[in-house]
PDB file of N, CA and C in Angstrom:
ATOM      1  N   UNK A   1    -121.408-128.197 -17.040  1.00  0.00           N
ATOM      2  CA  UNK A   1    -120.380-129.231 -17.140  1.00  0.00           C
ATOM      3  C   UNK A   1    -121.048-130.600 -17.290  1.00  0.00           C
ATOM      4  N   UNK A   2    -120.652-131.218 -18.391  1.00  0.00           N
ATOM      5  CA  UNK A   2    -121.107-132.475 -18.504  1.00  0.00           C
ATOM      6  C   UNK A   2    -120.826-133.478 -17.480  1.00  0.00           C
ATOM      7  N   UNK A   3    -121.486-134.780 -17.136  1.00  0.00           N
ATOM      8  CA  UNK A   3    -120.972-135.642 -16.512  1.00  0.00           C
ATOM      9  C   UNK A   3    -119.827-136.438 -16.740  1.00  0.00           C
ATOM     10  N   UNK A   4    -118.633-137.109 -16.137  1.00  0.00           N
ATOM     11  CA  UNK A   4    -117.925-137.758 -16.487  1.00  0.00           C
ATOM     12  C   UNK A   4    -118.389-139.189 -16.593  1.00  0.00           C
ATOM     13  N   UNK A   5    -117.344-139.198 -17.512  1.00  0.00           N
ATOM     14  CA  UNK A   5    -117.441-140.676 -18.054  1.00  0.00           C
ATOM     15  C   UNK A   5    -116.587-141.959 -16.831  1.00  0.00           C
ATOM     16  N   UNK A   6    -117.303-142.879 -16.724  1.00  0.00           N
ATOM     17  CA  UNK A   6    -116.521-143.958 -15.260  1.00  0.00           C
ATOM     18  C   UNK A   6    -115.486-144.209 -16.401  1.00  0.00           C
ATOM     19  N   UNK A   7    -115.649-144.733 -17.516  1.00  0.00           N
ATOM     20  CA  UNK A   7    -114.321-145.406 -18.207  1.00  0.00           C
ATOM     21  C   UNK A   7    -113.085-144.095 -18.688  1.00  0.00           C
ATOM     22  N   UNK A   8    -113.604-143.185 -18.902  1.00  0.00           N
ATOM     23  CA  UNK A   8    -112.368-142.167 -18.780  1.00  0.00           C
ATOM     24  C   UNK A   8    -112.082-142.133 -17.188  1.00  0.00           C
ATOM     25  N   UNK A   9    -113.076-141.650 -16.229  1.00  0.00           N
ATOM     26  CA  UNK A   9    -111.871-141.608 -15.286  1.00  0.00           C
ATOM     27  C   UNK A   9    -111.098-143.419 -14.888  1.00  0.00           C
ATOM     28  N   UNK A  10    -111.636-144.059 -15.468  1.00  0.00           N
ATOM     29  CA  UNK A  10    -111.312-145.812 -14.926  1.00  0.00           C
ATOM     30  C   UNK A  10    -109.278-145.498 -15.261  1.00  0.00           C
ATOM     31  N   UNK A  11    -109.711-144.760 -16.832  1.00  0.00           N
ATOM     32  CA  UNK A  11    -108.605-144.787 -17.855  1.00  0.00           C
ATOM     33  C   UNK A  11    -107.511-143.581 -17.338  1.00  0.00           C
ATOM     34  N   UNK A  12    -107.879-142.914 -16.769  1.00  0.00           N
ATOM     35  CA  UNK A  12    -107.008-141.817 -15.843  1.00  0.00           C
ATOM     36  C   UNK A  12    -106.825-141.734 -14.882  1.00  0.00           C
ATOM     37  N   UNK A  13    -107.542-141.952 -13.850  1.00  0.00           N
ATOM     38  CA  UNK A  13    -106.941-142.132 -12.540  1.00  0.00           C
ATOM     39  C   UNK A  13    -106.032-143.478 -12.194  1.00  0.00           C
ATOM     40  N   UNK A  14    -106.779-144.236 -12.589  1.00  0.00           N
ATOM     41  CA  UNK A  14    -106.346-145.632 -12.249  1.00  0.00           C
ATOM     42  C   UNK A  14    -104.382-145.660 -12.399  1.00  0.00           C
ATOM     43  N   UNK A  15    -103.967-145.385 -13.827  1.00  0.00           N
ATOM     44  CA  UNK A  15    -103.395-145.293 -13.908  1.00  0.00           C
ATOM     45  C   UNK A  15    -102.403-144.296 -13.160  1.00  0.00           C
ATOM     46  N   UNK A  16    -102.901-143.351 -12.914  1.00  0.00           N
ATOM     47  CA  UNK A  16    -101.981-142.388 -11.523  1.00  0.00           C
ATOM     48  C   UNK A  16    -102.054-142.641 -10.154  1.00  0.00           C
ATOM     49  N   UNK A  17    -103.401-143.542  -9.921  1.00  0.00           N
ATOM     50  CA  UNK A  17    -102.973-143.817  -8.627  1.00  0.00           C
ATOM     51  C   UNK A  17    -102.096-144.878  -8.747  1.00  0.00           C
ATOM     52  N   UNK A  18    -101.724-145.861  -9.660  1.00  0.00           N
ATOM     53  CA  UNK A  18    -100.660-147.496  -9.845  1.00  0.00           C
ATOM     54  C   UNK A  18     -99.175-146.407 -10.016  1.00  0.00           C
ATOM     55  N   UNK A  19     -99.343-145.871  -9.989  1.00  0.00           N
ATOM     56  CA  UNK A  19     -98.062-145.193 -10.717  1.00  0.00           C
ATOM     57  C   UNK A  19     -97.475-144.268  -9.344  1.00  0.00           C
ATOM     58  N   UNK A  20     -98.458-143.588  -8.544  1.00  0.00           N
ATOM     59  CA  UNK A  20     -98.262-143.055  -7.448  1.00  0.00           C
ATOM     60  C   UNK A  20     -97.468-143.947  -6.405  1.00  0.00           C
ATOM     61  N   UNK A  21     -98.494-145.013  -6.037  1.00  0.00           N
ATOM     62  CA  UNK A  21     -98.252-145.945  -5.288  1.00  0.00           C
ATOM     63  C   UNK A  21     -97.171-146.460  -5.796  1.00  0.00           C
ATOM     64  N   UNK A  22     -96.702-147.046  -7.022  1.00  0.00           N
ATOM     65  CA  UNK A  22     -95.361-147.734  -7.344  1.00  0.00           C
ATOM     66  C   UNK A  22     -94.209-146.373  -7.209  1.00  0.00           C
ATOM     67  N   UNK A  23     -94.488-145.211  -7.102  1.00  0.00           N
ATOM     68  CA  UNK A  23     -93.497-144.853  -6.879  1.00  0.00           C
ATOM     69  C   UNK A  23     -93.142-144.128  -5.300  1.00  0.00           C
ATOM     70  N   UNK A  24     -94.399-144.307  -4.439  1.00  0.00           N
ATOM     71  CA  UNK A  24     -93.867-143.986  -3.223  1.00  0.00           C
ATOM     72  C   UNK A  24     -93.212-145.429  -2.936  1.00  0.00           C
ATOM     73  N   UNK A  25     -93.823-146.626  -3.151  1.00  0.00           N
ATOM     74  CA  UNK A  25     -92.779-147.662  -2.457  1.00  0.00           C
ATOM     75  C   UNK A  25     -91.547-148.035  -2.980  1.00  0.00           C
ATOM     76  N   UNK A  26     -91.494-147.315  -4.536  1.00  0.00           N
ATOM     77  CA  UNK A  26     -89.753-147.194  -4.876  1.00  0.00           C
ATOM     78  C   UNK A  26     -89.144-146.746  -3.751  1.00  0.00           C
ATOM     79  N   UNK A  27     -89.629-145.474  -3.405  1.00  0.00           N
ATOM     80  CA  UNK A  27     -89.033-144.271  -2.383  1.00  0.00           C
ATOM     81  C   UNK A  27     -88.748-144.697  -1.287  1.00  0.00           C
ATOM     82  N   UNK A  28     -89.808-145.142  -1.225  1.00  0.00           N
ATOM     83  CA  UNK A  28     -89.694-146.416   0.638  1.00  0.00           C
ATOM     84  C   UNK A  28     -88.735-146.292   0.758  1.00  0.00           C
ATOM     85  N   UNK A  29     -88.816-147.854  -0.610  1.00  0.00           N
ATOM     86  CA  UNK A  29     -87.244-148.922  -0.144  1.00  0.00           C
ATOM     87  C   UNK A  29     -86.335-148.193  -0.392  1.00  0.00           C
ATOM     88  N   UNK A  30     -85.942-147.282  -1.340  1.00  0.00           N
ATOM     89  CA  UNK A  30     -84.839-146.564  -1.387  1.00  0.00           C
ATOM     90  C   UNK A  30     -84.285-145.756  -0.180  1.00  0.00           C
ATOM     91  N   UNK A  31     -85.407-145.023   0.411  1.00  0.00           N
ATOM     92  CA  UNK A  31     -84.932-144.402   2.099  1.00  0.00           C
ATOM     93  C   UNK A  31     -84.522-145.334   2.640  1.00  0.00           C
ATOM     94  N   UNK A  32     -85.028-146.663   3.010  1.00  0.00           N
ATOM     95  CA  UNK A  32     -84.687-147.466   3.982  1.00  0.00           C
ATOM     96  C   UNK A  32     -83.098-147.768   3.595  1.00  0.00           C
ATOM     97  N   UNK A  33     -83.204-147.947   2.470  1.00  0.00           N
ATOM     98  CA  UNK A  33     -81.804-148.685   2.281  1.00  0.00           C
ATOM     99  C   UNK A  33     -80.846-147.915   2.814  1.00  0.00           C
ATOM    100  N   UNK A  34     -80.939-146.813   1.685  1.00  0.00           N
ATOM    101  CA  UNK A  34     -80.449-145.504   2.568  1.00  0.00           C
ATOM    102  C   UNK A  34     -79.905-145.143   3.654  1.00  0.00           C
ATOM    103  N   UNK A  35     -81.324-144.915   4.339  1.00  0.00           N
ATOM    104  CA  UNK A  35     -80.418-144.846   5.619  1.00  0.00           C
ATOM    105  C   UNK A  35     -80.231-146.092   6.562  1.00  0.00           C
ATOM    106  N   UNK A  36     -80.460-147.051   6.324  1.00  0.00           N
ATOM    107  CA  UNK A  36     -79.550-148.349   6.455  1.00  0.00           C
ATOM    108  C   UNK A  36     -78.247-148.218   6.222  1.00  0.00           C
ATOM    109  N   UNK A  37     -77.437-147.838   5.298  1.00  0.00           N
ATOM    110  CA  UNK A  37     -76.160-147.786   4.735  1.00  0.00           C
ATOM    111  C   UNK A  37     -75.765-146.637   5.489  1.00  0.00           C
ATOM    112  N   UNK A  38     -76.391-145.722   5.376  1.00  0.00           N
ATOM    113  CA  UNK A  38     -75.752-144.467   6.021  1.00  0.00           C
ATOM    114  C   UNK A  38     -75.003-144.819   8.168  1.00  0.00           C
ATOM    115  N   UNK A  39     -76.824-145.156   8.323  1.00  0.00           N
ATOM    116  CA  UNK A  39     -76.474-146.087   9.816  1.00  0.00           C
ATOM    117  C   UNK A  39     -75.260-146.841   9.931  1.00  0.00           C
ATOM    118  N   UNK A  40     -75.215-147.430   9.342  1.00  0.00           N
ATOM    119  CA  UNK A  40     -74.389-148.782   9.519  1.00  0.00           C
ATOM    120  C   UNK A  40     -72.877-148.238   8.884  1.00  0.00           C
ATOM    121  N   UNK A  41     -72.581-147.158   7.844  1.00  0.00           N
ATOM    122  CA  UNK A  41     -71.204-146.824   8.034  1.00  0.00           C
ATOM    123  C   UNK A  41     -70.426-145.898   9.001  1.00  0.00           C
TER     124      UNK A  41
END
């Protein structure tokens, strides 16, 4: 197996971990709200 390249993985991970992270803290705020609203009716 050849070695990897830093700028391919720069070019692939990077992008899944920004994408990970932006979508667990979609999720966050969406639970919170959530069950904020749910609480509170």
């Amino acid at each position: 197996m050849s070695r990897e390249n830093p700028d391919f993985l720069k070019q692939f991970f990077f992008p899944l971990i920004f994408l990970e992270a932006c979508q667990n803290g979609l999720f966050a705020n969406y639970e919170r709200s959530f069950y904020q609203h749910t609480v509170s009716s």
